[in-house]
C-alpha atoms as a PDB file:
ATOM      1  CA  UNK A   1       1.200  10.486   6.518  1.00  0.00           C
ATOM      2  CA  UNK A   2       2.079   9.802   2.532  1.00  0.00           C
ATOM      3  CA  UNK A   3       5.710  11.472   3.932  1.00  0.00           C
ATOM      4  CA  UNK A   4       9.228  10.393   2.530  1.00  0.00           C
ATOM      5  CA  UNK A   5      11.564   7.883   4.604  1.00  0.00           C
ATOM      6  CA  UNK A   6      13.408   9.991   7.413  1.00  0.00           C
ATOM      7  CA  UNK A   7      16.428   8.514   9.021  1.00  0.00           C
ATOM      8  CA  UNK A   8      16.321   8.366  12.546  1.00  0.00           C
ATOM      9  CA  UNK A   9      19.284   7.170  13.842  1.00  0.00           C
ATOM     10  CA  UNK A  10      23.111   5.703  12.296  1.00  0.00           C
ATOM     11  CA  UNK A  11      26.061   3.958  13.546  1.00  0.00           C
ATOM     12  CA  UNK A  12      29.532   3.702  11.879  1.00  0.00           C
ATOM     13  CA  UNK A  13      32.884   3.093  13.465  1.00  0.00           C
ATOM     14  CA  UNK A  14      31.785   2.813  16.844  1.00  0.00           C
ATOM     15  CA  UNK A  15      30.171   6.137  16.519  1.00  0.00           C
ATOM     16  CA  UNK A  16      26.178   6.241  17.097  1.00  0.00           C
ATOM     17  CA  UNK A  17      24.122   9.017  16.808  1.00  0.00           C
ATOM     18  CA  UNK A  18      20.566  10.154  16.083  1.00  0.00           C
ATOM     19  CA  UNK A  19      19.770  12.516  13.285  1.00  0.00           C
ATOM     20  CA  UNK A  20      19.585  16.133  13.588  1.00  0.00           C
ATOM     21  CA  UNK A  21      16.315  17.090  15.535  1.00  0.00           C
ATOM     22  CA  UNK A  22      16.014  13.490  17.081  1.00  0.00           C
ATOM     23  CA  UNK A  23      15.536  13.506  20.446  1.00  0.00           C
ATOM     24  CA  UNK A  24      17.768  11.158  22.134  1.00  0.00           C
ATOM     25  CA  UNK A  25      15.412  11.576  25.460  1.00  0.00           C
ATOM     26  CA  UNK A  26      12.503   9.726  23.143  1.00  0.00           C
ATOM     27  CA  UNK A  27      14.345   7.785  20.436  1.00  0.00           C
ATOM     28  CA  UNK A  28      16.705   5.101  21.425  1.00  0.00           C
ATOM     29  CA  UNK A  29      18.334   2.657  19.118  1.00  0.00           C
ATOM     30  CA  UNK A  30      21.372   0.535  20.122  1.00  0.00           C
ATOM     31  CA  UNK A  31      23.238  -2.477  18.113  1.00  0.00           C
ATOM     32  CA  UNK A  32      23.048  -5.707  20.273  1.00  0.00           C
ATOM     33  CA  UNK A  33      24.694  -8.115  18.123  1.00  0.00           C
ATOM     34  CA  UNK A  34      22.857  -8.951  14.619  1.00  0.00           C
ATOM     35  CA  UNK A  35      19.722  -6.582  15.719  1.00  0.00           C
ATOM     36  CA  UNK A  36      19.048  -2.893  16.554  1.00  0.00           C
ATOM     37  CA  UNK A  37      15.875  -2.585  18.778  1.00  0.00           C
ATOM     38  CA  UNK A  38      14.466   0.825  18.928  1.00  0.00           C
ATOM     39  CA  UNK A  39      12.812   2.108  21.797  1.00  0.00           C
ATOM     40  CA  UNK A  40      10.485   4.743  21.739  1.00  0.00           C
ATOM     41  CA  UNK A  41       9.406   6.700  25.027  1.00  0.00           C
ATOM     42  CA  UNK A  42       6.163   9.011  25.712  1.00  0.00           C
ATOM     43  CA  UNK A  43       4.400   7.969  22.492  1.00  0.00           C
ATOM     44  CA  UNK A  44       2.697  10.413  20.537  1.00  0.00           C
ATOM     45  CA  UNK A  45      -0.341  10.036  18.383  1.00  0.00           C
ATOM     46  CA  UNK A  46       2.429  11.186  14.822  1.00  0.00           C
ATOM     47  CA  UNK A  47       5.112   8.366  16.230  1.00  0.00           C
ATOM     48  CA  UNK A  48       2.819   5.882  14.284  1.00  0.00           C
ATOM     49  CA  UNK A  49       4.515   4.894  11.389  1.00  0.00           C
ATOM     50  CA  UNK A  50       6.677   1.645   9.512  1.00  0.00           C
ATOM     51  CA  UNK A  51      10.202   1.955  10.377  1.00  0.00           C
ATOM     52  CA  UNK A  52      12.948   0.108   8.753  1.00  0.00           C
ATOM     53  CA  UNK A  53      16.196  -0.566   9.247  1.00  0.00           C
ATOM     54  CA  UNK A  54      18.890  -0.719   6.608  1.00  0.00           C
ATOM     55  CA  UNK A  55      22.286  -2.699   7.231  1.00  0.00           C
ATOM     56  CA  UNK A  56      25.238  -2.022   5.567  1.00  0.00           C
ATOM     57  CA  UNK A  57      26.241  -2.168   3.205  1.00  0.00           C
ATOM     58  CA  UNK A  58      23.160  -1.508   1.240  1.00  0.00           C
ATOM     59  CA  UNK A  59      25.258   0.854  -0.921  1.00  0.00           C
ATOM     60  CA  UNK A  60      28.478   1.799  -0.276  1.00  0.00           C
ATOM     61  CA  UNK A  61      31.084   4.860  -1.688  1.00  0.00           C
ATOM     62  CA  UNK A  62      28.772   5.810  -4.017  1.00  0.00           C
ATOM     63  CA  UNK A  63      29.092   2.607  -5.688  1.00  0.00           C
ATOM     64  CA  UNK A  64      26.189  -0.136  -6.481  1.00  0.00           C
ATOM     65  CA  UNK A  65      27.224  -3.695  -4.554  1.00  0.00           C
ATOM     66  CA  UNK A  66      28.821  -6.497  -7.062  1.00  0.00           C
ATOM     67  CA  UNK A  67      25.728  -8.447  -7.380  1.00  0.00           C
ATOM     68  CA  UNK A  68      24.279  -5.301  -8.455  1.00  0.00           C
ATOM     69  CA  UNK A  69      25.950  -3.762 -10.893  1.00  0.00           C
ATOM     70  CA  UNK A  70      25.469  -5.562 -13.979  1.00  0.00           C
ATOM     71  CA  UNK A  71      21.298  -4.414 -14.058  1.00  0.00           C
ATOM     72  CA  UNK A  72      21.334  -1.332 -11.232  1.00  0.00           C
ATOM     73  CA  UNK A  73      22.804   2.226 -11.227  1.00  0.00           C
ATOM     74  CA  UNK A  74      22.491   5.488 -10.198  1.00  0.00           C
ATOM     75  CA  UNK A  75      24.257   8.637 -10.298  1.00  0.00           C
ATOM     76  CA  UNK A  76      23.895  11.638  -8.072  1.00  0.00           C
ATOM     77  CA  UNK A  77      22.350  14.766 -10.770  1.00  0.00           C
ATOM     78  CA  UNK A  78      23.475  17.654  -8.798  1.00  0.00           C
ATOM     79  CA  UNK A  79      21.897  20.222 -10.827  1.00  0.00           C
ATOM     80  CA  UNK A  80      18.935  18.987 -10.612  1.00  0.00           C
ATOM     81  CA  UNK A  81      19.196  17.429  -7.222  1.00  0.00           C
ATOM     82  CA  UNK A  82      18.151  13.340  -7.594  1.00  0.00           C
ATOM     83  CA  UNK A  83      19.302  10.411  -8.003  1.00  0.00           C
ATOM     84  CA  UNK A  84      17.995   8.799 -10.833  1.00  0.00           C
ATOM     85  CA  UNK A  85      17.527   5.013 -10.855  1.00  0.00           C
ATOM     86  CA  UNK A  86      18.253   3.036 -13.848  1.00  0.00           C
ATOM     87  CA  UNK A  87      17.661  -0.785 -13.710  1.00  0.00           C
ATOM     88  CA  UNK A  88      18.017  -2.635 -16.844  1.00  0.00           C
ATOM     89  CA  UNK A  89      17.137  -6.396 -17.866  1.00  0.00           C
ATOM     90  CA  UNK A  90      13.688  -5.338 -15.645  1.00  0.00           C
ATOM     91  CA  UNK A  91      12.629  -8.894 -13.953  1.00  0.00           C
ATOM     92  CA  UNK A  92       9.129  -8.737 -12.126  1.00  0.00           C
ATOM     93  CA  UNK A  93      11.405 -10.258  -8.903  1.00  0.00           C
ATOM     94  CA  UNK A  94      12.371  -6.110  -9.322  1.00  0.00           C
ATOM     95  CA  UNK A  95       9.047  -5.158  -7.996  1.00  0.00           C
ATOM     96  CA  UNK A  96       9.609  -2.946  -4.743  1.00  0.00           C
ATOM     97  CA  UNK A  97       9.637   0.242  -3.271  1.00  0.00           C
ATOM     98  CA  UNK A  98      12.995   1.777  -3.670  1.00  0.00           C
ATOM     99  CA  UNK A  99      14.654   4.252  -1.275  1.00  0.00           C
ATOM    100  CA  UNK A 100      17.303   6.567  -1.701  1.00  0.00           C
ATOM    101  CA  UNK A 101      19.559   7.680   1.512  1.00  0.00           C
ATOM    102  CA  UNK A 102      21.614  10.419   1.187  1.00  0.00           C
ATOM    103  CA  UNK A 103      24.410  11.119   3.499  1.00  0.00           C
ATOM    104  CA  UNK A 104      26.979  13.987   3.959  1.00  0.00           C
ATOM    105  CA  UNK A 105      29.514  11.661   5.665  1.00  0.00           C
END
Protein backbone atom coordinates (compact mmCIF):
# COMPACT_ATOMS: atom_id res chain seq x y z
CA UNK A 1 0.00 0.00 0.00
CA UNK A 2 0.91 3.98 -0.69
CA UNK A 3 3.66 2.02 -3.25
CA UNK A 4 4.80 3.52 -6.70
CA UNK A 5 3.25 2.14 -10.13
CA UNK A 6 5.14 -1.22 -11.05
CA UNK A 7 4.91 -2.47 -14.56
CA UNK A 8 3.79 -5.80 -14.88
CA UNK A 9 3.85 -6.82 -18.17
CA UNK A 10 4.85 -5.09 -22.07
CA UNK A 11 4.45 -5.91 -25.60
CA UNK A 12 6.33 -4.38 -28.60
CA UNK A 13 6.99 -5.87 -31.99
CA UNK A 14 5.33 -8.98 -31.49
CA UNK A 15 7.44 -9.55 -28.49
CA UNK A 16 5.47 -9.96 -24.99
CA UNK A 17 6.90 -10.39 -21.86
CA UNK A 18 6.36 -9.87 -18.13
CA UNK A 19 8.71 -7.82 -16.06
CA UNK A 20 11.57 -9.12 -14.24
CA UNK A 21 10.30 -11.13 -11.11
CA UNK A 22 6.73 -11.58 -12.68
CA UNK A 23 5.62 -14.79 -12.58
CA UNK A 24 4.26 -15.84 -15.81
CA UNK A 25 2.60 -19.05 -13.87
CA UNK A 26 0.29 -16.18 -11.95
CA UNK A 27 0.26 -13.12 -14.20
CA UNK A 28 -1.14 -13.40 -17.63
CA UNK A 29 -1.80 -10.57 -19.97
CA UNK A 30 -2.40 -11.06 -23.73
CA UNK A 31 -3.51 -8.36 -26.57
CA UNK A 32 -6.88 -9.51 -28.12
CA UNK A 33 -7.54 -6.83 -30.48
CA UNK A 34 -8.18 -3.16 -28.91
CA UNK A 35 -7.98 -4.76 -25.15
CA UNK A 36 -5.43 -6.57 -22.93
CA UNK A 37 -7.27 -8.66 -20.21
CA UNK A 38 -5.12 -9.71 -17.40
CA UNK A 39 -5.60 -12.76 -15.64
CA UNK A 40 -4.47 -13.35 -12.36
CA UNK A 41 -4.23 -17.01 -10.82
CA UNK A 42 -4.01 -18.18 -6.96
CA UNK A 43 -4.86 -14.73 -5.58
CA UNK A 44 -3.10 -13.48 -2.75
CA UNK A 45 -4.28 -11.18 -0.04
CA UNK A 46 -1.05 -8.21 -1.58
CA UNK A 47 -2.52 -8.87 -5.40
CA UNK A 48 -5.17 -6.21 -4.34
CA UNK A 49 -4.42 -3.23 -6.01
CA UNK A 50 -5.61 -0.60 -9.23
CA UNK A 51 -3.91 -1.66 -12.27
CA UNK A 52 -3.72 0.31 -15.39
CA UNK A 53 -2.88 -0.11 -18.61
CA UNK A 54 -1.02 2.35 -20.78
CA UNK A 55 -1.24 2.17 -24.75
CA UNK A 56 1.18 3.46 -26.87
CA UNK A 57 2.16 5.72 -27.58
CA UNK A 58 1.78 7.54 -24.37
CA UNK A 59 5.33 8.86 -24.90
CA UNK A 60 7.48 7.85 -27.35
CA UNK A 61 11.66 8.23 -28.08
CA UNK A 62 11.98 10.29 -25.37
CA UNK A 63 9.90 12.78 -26.98
CA UNK A 64 6.43 14.43 -25.62
CA UNK A 65 3.42 13.55 -28.38
CA UNK A 66 2.50 16.68 -30.84
CA UNK A 67 -0.52 17.66 -29.00
CA UNK A 68 1.72 17.86 -26.16
CA UNK A 69 4.46 19.70 -26.66
CA UNK A 70 3.54 23.18 -26.77
CA UNK A 71 2.55 23.10 -22.56
CA UNK A 72 4.39 19.52 -21.44
CA UNK A 73 8.07 18.45 -21.07
CA UNK A 74 10.38 16.56 -19.38
CA UNK A 75 13.89 15.70 -19.46
CA UNK A 76 15.64 12.73 -17.96
CA UNK A 77 18.25 14.50 -14.88
CA UNK A 78 20.68 11.74 -14.72
CA UNK A 79 22.63 13.03 -11.93
CA UNK A 80 20.13 13.29 -9.92
CA UNK A 81 18.04 10.47 -11.22
CA UNK A 82 14.21 12.03 -12.17
CA UNK A 83 12.41 13.20 -14.50
CA UNK A 84 11.20 16.42 -13.82
CA UNK A 85 7.80 17.53 -15.17
CA UNK A 86 7.29 20.92 -16.43
CA UNK A 87 3.77 21.90 -17.71
CA UNK A 88 3.22 25.41 -18.57
CA UNK A 89 -0.07 27.48 -19.45
CA UNK A 90 -1.42 25.20 -16.14
CA UNK A 91 -5.36 24.62 -17.04
CA UNK A 92 -7.37 22.97 -14.07
CA UNK A 93 -8.43 20.22 -17.10
CA UNK A 94 -4.38 19.41 -15.98
CA UNK A 95 -5.51 18.01 -12.74
CA UNK A 96 -4.26 14.24 -12.53
CA UNK A 97 -1.97 11.93 -11.22
CA UNK A 98 1.02 11.74 -13.41
CA UNK A 99 3.24 8.68 -13.96
CA UNK A 100 6.56 8.32 -15.16
CA UNK A 101 7.70 4.84 -16.95
CA UNK A 102 11.06 4.29 -17.45
CA UNK A 103 12.36 1.76 -19.81
CA UNK A 104 15.86 0.41 -20.78
CA UNK A 105 14.66 -0.67 -24.26
Amino acid sequence: MGDFPKYLWKSYVGISENAPGISGERFKATTNGTSVPLKIQKLQLTDSAVYYCALRPTIGEGKTMKEFEERFSSTLDSTLRSVPLKIQKLQLTDSAVYYCALSNL
